[in-house]
PDB file of N, CA and C in Angstrom:
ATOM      1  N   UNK A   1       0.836  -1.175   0.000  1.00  0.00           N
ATOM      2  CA  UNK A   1       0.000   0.000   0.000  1.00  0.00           C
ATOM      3  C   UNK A   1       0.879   1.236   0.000  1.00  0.00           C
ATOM      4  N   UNK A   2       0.498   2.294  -0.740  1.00  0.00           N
ATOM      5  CA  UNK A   2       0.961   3.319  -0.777  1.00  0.00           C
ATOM      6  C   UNK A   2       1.467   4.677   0.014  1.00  0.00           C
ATOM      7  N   UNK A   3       1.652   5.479   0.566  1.00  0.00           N
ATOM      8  CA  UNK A   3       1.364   6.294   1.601  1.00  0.00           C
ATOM      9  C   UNK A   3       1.694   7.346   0.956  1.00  0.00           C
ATOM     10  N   UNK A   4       1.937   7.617  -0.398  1.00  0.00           N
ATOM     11  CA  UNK A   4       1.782   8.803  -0.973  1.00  0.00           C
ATOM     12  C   UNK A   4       0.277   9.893  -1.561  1.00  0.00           C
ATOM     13  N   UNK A   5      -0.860   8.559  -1.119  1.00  0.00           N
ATOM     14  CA  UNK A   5      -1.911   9.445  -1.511  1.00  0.00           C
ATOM     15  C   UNK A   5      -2.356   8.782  -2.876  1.00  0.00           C
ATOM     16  N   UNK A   6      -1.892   8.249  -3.605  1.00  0.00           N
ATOM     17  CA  UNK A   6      -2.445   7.699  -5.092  1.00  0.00           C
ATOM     18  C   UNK A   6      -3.195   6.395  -4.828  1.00  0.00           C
ATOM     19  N   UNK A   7      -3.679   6.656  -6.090  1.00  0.00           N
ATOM     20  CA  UNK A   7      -4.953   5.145  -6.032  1.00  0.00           C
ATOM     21  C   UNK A   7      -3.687   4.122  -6.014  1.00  0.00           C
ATOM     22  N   UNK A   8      -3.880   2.624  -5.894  1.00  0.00           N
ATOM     23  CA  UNK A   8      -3.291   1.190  -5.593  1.00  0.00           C
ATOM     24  C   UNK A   8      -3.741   1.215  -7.335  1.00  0.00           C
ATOM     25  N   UNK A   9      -2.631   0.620  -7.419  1.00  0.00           N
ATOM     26  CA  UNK A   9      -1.760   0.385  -8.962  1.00  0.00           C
ATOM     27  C   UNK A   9      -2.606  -1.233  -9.193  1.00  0.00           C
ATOM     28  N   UNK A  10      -3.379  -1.522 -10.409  1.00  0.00           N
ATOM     29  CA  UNK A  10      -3.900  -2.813 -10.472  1.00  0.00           C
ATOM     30  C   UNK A  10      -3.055  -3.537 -12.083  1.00  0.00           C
ATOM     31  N   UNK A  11      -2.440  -4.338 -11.565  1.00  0.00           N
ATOM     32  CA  UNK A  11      -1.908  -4.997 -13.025  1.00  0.00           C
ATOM     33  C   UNK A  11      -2.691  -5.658 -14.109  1.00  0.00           C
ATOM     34  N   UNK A  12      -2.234  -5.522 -15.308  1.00  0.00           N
ATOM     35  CA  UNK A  12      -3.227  -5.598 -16.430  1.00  0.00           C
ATOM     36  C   UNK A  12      -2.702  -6.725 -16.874  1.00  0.00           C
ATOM     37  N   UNK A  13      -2.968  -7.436 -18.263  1.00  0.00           N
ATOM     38  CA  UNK A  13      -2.913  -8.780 -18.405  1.00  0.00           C
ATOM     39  C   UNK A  13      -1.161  -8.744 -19.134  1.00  0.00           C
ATOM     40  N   UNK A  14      -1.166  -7.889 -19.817  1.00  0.00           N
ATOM     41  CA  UNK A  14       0.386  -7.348 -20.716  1.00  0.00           C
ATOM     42  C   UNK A  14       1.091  -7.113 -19.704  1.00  0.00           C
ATOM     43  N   UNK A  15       0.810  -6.894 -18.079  1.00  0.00           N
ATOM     44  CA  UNK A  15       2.143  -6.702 -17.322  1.00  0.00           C
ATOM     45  C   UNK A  15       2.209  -5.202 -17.115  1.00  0.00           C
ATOM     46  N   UNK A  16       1.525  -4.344 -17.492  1.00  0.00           N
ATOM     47  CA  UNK A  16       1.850  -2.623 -16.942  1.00  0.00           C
ATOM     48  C   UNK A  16       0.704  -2.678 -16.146  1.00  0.00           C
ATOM     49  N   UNK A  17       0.916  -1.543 -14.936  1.00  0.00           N
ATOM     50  CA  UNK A  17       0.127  -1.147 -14.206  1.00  0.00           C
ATOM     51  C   UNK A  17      -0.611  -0.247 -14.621  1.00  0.00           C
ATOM     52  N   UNK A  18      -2.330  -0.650 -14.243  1.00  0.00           N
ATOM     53  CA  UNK A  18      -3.143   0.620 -15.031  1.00  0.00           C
ATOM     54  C   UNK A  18      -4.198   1.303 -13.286  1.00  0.00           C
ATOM     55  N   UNK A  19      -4.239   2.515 -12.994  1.00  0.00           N
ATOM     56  CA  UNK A  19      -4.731   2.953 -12.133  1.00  0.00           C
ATOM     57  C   UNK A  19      -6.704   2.491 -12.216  1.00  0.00           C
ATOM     58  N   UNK A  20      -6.958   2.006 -11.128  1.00  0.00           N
ATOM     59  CA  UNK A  20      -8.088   1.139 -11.476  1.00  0.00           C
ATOM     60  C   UNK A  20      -8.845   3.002 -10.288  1.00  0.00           C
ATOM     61  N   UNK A  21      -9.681   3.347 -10.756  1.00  0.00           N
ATOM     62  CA  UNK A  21     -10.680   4.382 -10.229  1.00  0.00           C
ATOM     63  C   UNK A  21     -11.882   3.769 -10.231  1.00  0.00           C
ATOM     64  N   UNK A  22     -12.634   3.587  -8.891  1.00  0.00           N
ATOM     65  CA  UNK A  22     -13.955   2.938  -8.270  1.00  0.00           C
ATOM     66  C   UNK A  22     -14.917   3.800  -8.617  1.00  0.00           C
ATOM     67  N   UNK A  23     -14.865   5.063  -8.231  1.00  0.00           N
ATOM     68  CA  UNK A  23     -15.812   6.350  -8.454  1.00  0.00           C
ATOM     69  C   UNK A  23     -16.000   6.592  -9.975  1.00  0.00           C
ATOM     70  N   UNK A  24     -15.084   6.603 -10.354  1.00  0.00           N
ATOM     71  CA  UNK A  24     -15.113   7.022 -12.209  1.00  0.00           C
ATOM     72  C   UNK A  24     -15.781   5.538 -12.467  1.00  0.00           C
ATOM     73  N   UNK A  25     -15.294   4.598 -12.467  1.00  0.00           N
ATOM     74  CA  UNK A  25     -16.186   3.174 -13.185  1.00  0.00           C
ATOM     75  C   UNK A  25     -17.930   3.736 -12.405  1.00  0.00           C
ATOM     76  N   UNK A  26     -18.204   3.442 -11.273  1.00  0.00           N
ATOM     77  CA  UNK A  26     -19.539   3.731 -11.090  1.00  0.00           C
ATOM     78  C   UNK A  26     -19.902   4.501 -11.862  1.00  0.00           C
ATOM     79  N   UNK A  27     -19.410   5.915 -12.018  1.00  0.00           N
ATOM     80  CA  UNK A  27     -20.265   6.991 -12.626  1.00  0.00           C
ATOM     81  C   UNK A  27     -20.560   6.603 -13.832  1.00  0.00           C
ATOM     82  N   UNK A  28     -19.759   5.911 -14.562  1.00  0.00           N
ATOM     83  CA  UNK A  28     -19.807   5.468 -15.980  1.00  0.00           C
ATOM     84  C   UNK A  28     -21.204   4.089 -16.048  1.00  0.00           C
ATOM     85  N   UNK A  29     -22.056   4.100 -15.223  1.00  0.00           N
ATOM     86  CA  UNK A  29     -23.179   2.564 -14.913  1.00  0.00           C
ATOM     87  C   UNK A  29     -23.857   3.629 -14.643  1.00  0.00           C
ATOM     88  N   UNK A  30     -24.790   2.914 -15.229  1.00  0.00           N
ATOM     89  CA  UNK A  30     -26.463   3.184 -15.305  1.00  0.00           C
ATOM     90  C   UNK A  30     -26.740   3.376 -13.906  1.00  0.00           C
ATOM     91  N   UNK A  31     -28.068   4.335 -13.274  1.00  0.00           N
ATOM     92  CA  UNK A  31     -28.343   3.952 -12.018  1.00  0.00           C
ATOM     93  C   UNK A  31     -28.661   2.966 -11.285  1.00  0.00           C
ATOM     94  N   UNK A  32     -29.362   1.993 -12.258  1.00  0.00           N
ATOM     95  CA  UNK A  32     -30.125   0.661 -11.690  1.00  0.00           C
ATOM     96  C   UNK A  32     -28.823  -0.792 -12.188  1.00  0.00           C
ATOM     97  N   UNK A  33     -27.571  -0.166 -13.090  1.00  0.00           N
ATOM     98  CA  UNK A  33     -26.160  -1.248 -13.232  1.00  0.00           C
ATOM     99  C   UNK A  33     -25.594  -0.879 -11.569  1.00  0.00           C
ATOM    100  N   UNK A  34     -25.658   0.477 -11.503  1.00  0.00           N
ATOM    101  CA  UNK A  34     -24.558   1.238  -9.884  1.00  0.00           C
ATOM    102  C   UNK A  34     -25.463   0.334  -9.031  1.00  0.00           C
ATOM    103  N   UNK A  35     -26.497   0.464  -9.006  1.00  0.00           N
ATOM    104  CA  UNK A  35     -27.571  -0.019  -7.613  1.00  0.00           C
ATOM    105  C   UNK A  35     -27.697  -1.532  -7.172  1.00  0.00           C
ATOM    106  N   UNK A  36     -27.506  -2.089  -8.481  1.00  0.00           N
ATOM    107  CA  UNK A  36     -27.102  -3.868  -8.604  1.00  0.00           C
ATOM    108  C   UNK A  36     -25.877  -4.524  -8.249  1.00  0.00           C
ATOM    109  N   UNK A  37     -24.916  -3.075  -8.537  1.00  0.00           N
ATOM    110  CA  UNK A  37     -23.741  -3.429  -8.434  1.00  0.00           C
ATOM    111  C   UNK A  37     -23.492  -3.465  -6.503  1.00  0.00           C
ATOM    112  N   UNK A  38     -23.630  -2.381  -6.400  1.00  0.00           N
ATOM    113  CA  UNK A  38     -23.722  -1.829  -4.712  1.00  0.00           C
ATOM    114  C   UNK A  38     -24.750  -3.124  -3.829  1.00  0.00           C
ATOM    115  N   UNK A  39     -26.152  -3.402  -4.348  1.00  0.00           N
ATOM    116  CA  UNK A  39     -26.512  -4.437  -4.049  1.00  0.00           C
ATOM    117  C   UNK A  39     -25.287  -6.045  -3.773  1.00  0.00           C
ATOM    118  N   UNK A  40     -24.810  -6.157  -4.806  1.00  0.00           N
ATOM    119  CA  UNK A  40     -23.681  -7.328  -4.684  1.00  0.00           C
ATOM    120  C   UNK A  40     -22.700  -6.984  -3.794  1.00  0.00           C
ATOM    121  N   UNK A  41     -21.979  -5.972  -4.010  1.00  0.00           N
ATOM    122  CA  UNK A  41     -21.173  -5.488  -3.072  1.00  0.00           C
ATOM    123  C   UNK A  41     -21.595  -5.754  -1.537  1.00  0.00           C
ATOM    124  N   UNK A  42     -22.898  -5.441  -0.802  1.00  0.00           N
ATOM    125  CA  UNK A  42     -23.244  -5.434   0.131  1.00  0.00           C
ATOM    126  C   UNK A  42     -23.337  -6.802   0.857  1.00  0.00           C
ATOM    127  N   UNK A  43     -23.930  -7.972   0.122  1.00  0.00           N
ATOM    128  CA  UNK A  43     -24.357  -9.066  -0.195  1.00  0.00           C
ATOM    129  C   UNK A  43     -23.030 -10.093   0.095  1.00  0.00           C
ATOM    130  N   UNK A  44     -22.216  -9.465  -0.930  1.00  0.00           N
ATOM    131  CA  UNK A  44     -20.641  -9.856  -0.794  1.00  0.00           C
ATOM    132  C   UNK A  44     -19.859 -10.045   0.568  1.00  0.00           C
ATOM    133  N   UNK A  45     -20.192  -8.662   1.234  1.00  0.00           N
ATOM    134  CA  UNK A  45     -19.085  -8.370   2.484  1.00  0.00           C
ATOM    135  C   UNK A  45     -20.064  -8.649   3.598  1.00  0.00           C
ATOM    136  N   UNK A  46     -21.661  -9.035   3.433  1.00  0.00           N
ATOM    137  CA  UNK A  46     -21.674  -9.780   4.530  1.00  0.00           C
ATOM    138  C   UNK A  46     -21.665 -10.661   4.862  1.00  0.00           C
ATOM    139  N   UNK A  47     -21.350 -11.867   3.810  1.00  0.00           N
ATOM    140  CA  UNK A  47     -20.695 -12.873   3.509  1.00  0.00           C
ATOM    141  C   UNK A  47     -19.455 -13.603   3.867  1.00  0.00           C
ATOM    142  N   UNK A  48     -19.002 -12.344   4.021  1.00  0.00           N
ATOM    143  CA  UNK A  48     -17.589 -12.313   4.122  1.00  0.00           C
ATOM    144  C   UNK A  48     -17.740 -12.042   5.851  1.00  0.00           C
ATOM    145  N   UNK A  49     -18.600 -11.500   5.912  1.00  0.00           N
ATOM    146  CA  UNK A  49     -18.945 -10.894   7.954  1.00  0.00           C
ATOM    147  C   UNK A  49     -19.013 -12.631   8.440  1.00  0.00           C
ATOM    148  N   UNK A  50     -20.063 -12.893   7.949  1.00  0.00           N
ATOM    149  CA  UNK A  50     -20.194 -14.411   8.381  1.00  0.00           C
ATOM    150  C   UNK A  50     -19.607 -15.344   8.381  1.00  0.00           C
ATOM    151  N   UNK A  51     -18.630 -15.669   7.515  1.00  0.00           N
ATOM    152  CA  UNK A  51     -17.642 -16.227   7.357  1.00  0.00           C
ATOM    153  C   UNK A  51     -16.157 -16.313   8.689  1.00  0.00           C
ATOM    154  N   UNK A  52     -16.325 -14.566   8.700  1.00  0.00           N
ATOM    155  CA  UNK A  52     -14.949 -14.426   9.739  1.00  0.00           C
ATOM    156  C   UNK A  52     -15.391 -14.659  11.036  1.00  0.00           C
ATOM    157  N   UNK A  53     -16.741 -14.258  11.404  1.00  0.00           N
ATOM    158  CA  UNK A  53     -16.768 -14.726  12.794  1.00  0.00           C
ATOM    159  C   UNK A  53     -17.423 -16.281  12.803  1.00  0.00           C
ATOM    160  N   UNK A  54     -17.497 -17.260  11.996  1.00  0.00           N
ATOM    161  CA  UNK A  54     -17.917 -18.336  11.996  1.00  0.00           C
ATOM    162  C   UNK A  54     -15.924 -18.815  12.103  1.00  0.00           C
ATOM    163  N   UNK A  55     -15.551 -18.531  11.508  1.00  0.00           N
ATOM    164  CA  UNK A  55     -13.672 -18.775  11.655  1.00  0.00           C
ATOM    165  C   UNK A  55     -13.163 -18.678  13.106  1.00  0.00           C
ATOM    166  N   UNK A  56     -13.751 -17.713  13.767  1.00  0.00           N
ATOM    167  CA  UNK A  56     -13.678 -17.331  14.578  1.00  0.00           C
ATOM    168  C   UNK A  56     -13.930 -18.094  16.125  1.00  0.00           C
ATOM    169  N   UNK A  57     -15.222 -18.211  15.696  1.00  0.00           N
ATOM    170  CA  UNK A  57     -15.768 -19.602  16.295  1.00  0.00           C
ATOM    171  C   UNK A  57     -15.142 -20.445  16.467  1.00  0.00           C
ATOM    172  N   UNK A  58     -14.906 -20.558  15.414  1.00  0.00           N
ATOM    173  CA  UNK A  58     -14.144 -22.116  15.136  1.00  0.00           C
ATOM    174  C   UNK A  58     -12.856 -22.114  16.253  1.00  0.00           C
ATOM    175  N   UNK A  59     -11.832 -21.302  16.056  1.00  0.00           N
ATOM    176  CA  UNK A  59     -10.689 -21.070  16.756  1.00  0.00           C
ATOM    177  C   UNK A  59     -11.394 -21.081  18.123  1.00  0.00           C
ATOM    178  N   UNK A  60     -12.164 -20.439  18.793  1.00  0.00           N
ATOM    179  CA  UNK A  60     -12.047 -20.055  20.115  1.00  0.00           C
ATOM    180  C   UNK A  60     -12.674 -21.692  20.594  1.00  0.00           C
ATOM    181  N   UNK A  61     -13.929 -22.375  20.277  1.00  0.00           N
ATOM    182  CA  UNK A  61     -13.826 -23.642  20.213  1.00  0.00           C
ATOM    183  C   UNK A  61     -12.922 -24.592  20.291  1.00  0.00           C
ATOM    184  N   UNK A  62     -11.777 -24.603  19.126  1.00  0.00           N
ATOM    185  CA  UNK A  62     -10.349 -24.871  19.257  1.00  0.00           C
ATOM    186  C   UNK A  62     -10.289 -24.952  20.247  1.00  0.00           C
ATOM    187  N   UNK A  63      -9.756 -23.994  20.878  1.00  0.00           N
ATOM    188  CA  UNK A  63      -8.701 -23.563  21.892  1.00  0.00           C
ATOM    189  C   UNK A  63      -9.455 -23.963  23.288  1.00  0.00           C
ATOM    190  N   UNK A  64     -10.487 -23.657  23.257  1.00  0.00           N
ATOM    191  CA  UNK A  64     -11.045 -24.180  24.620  1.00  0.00           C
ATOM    192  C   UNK A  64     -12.138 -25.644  25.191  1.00  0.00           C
ATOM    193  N   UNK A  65     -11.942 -26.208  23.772  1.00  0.00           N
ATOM    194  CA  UNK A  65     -12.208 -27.632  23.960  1.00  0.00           C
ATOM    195  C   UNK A  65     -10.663 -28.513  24.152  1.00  0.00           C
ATOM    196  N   UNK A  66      -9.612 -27.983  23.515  1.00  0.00           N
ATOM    197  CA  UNK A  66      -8.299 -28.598  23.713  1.00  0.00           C
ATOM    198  C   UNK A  66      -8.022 -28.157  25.267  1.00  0.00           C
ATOM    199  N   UNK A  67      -8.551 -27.183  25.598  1.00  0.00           N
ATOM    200  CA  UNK A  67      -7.809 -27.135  27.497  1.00  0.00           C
ATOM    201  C   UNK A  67      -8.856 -27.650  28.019  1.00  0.00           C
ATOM    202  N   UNK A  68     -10.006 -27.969  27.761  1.00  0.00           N
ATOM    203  CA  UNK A  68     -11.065 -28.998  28.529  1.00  0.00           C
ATOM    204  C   UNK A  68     -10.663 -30.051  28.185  1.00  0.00           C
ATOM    205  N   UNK A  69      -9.985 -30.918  27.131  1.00  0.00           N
ATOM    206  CA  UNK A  69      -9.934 -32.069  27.317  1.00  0.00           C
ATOM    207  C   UNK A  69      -8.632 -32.281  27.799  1.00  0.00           C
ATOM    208  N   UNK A  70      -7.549 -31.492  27.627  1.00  0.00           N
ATOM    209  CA  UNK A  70      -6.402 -31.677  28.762  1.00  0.00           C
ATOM    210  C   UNK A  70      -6.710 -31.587  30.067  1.00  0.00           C
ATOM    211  N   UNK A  71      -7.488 -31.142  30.615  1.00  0.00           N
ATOM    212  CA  UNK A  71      -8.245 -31.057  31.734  1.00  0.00           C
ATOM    213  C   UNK A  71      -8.745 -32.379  32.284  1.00  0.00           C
ATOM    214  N   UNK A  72      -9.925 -32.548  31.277  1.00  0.00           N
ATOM    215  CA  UNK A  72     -10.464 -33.698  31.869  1.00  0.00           C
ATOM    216  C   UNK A  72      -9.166 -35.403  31.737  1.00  0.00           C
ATOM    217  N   UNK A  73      -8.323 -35.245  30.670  1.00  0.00           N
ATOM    218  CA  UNK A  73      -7.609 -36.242  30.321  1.00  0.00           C
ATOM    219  C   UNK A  73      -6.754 -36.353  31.641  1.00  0.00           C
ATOM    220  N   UNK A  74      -6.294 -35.074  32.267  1.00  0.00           N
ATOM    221  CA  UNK A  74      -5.746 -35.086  33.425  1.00  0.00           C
ATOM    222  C   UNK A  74      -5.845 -35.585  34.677  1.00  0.00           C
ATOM    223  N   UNK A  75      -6.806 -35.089  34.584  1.00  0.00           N
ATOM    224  CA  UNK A  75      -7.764 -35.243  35.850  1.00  0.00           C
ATOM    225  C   UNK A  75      -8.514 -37.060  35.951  1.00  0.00           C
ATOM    226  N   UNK A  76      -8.445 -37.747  35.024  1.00  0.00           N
ATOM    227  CA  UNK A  76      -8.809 -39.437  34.837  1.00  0.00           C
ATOM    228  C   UNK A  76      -7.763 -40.134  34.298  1.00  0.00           C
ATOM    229  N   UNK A  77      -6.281 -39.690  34.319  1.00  0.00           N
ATOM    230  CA  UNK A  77      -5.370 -40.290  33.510  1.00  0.00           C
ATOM    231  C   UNK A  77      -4.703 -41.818  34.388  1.00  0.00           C
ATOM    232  N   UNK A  78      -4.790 -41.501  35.769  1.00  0.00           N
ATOM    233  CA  UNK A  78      -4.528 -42.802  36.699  1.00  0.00           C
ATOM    234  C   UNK A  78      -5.407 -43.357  36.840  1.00  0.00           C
ATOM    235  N   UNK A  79      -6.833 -43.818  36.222  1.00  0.00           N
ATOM    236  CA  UNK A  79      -7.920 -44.096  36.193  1.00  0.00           C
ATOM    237  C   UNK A  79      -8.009 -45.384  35.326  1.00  0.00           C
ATOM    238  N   UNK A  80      -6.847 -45.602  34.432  1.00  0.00           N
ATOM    239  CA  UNK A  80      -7.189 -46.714  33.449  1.00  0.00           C
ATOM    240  C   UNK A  80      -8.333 -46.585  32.428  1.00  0.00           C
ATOM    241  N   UNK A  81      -8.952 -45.677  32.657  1.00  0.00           N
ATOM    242  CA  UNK A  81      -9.878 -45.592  31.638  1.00  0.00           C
ATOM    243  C   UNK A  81      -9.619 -45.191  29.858  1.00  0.00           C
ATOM    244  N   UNK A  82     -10.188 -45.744  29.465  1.00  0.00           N
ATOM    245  CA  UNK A  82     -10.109 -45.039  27.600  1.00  0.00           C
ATOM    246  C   UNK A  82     -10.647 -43.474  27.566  1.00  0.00           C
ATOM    247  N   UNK A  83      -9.817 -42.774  27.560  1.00  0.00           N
ATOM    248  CA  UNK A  83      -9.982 -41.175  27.386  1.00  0.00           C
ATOM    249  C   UNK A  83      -9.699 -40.387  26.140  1.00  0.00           C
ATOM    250  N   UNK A  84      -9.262 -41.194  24.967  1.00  0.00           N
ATOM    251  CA  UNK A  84      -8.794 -40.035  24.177  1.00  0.00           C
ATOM    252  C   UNK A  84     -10.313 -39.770  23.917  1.00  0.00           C
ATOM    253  N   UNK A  85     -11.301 -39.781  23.119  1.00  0.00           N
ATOM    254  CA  UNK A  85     -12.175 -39.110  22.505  1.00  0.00           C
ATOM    255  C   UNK A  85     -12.154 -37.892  23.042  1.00  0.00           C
ATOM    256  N   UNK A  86     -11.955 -37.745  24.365  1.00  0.00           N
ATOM    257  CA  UNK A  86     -12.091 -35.840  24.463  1.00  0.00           C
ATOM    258  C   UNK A  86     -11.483 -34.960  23.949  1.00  0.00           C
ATOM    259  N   UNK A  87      -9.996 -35.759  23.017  1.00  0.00           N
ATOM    260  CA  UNK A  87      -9.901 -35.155  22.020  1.00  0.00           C
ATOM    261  C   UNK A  87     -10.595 -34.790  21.057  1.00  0.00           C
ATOM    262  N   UNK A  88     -11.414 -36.132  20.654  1.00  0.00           N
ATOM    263  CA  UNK A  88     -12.346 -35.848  19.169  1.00  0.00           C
ATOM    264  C   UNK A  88     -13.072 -34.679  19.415  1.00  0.00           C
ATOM    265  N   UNK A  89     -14.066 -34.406  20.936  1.00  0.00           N
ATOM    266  CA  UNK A  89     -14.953 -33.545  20.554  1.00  0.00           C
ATOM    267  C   UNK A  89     -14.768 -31.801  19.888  1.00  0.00           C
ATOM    268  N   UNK A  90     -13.794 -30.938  20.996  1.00  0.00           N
ATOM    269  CA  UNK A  90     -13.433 -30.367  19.866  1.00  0.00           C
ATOM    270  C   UNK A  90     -12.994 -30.073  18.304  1.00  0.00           C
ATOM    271  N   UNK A  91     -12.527 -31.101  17.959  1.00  0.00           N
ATOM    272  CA  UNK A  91     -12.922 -31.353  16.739  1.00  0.00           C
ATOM    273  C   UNK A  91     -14.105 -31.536  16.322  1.00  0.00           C
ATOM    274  N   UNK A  92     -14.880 -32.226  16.435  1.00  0.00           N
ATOM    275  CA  UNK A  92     -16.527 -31.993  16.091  1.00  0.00           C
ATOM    276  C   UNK A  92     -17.002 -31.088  16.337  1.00  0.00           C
ATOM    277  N   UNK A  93     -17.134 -30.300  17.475  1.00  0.00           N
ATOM    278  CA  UNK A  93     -17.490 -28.945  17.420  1.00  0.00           C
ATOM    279  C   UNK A  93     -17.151 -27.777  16.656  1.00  0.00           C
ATOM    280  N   UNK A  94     -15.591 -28.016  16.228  1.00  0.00           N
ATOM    281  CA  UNK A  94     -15.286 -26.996  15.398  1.00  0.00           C
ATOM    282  C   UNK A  94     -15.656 -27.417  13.986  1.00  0.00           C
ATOM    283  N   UNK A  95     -15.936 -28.407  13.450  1.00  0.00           N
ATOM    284  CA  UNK A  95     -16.518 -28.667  12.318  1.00  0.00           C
ATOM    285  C   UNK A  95     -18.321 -28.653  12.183  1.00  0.00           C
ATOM    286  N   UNK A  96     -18.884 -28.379  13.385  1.00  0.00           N
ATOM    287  CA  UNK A  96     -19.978 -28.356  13.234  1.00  0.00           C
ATOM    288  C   UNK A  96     -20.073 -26.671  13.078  1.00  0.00           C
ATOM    289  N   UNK A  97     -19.558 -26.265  13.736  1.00  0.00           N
ATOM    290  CA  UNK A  97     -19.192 -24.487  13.622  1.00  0.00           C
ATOM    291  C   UNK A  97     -18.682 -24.092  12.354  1.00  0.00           C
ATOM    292  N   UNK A  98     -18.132 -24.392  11.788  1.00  0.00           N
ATOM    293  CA  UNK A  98     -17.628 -24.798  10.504  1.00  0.00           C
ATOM    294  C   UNK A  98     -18.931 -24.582   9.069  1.00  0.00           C
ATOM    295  N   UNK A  99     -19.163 -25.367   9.413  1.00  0.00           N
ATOM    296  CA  UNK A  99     -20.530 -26.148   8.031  1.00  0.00           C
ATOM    297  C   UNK A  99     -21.861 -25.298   8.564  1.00  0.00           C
ATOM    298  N   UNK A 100     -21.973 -24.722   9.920  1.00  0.00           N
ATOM    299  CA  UNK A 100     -23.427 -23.896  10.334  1.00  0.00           C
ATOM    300  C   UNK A 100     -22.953 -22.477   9.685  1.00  0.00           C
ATOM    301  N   UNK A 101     -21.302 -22.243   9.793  1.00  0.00           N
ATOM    302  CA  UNK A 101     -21.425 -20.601   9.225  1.00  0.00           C
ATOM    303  C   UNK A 101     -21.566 -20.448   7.646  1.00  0.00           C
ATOM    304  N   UNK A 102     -21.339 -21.890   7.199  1.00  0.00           N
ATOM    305  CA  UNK A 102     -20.960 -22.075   5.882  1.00  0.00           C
ATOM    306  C   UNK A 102     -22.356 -21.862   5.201  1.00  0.00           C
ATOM    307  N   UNK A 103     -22.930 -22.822   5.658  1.00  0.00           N
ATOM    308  CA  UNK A 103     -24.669 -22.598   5.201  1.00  0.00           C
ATOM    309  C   UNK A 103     -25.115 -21.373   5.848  1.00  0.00           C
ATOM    310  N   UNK A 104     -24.965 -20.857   6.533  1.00  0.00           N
ATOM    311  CA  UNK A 104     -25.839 -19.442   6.897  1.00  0.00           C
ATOM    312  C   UNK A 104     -25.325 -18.418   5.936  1.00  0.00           C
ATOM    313  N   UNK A 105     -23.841 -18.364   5.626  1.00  0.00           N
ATOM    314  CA  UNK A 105     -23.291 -17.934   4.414  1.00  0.00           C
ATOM    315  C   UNK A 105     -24.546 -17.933   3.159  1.00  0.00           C
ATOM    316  N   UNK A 106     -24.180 -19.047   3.109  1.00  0.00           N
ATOM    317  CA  UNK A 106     -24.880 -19.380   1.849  1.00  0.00           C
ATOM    318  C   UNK A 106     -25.904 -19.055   1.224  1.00  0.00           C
ATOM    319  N   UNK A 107     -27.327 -19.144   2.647  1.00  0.00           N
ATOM    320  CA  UNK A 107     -28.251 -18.870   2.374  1.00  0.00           C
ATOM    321  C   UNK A 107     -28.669 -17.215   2.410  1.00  0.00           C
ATOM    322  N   UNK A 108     -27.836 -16.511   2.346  1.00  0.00           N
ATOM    323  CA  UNK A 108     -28.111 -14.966   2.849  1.00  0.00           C
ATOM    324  C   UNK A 108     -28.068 -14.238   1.448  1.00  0.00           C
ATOM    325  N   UNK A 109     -29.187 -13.702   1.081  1.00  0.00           N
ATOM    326  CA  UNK A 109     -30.354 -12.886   0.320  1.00  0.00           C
ATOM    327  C   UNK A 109     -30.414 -11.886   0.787  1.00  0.00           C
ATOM    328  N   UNK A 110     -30.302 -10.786  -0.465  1.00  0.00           N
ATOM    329  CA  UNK A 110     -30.763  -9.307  -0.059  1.00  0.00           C
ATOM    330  C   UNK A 110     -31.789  -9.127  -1.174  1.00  0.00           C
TER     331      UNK A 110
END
């Protein structure tokens, strides 16, 4: 990124940089091409909203099903008992967190 103030330089298919202007392309669209367009745009990035805190999810899940099952693995390890699965469940949880943000993604309509 720049810090001189100029638009971000977008490369063209020949290899020179051509200054890509957001405001000038809109103005150049119809009101109801700009309004469709802005529609997608919107549509797009909350998509993208859902996505990051479904990621998000996911990680903090991670992280605190792995210190619950070090926990509990701890805490029953002189026990003789079969304990790994408390590994698995964080994993299932974070894949169920996973596939719920994915489809809520999915299904989101403006």
């Amino acid at each position: 990124m720049t810090n001189d103030g100029q638009a971000p330089q977008v490369a063209t298919e020949d290899g020179d940089k051509a200054e890509f202007d957001l405001e000038a392309e809109l103005a150049k669209l119809t009101p109801e091409e700009a309004d469709m367009f802005m529609r997608a745009l919107r549509l797009a990035m909350r998509k993208r909203r859902v996505l990051l805190i479904g990621y998000l999810a996911t990680v903090i899940s991670l992280v605190l099903g792995t210190v619950w099952a070090l926990y509990i693995y701890g805490k029953t390890r002189g026990s003789g008992e079969f304990m790994v699965w408390v590994f698995l469940v964080p994993l299932f949880v974070a894949a169920i967190c996973l596939m719920s943000f994915g489809r809520i993604s999915r299904s989101l309509k403006k």
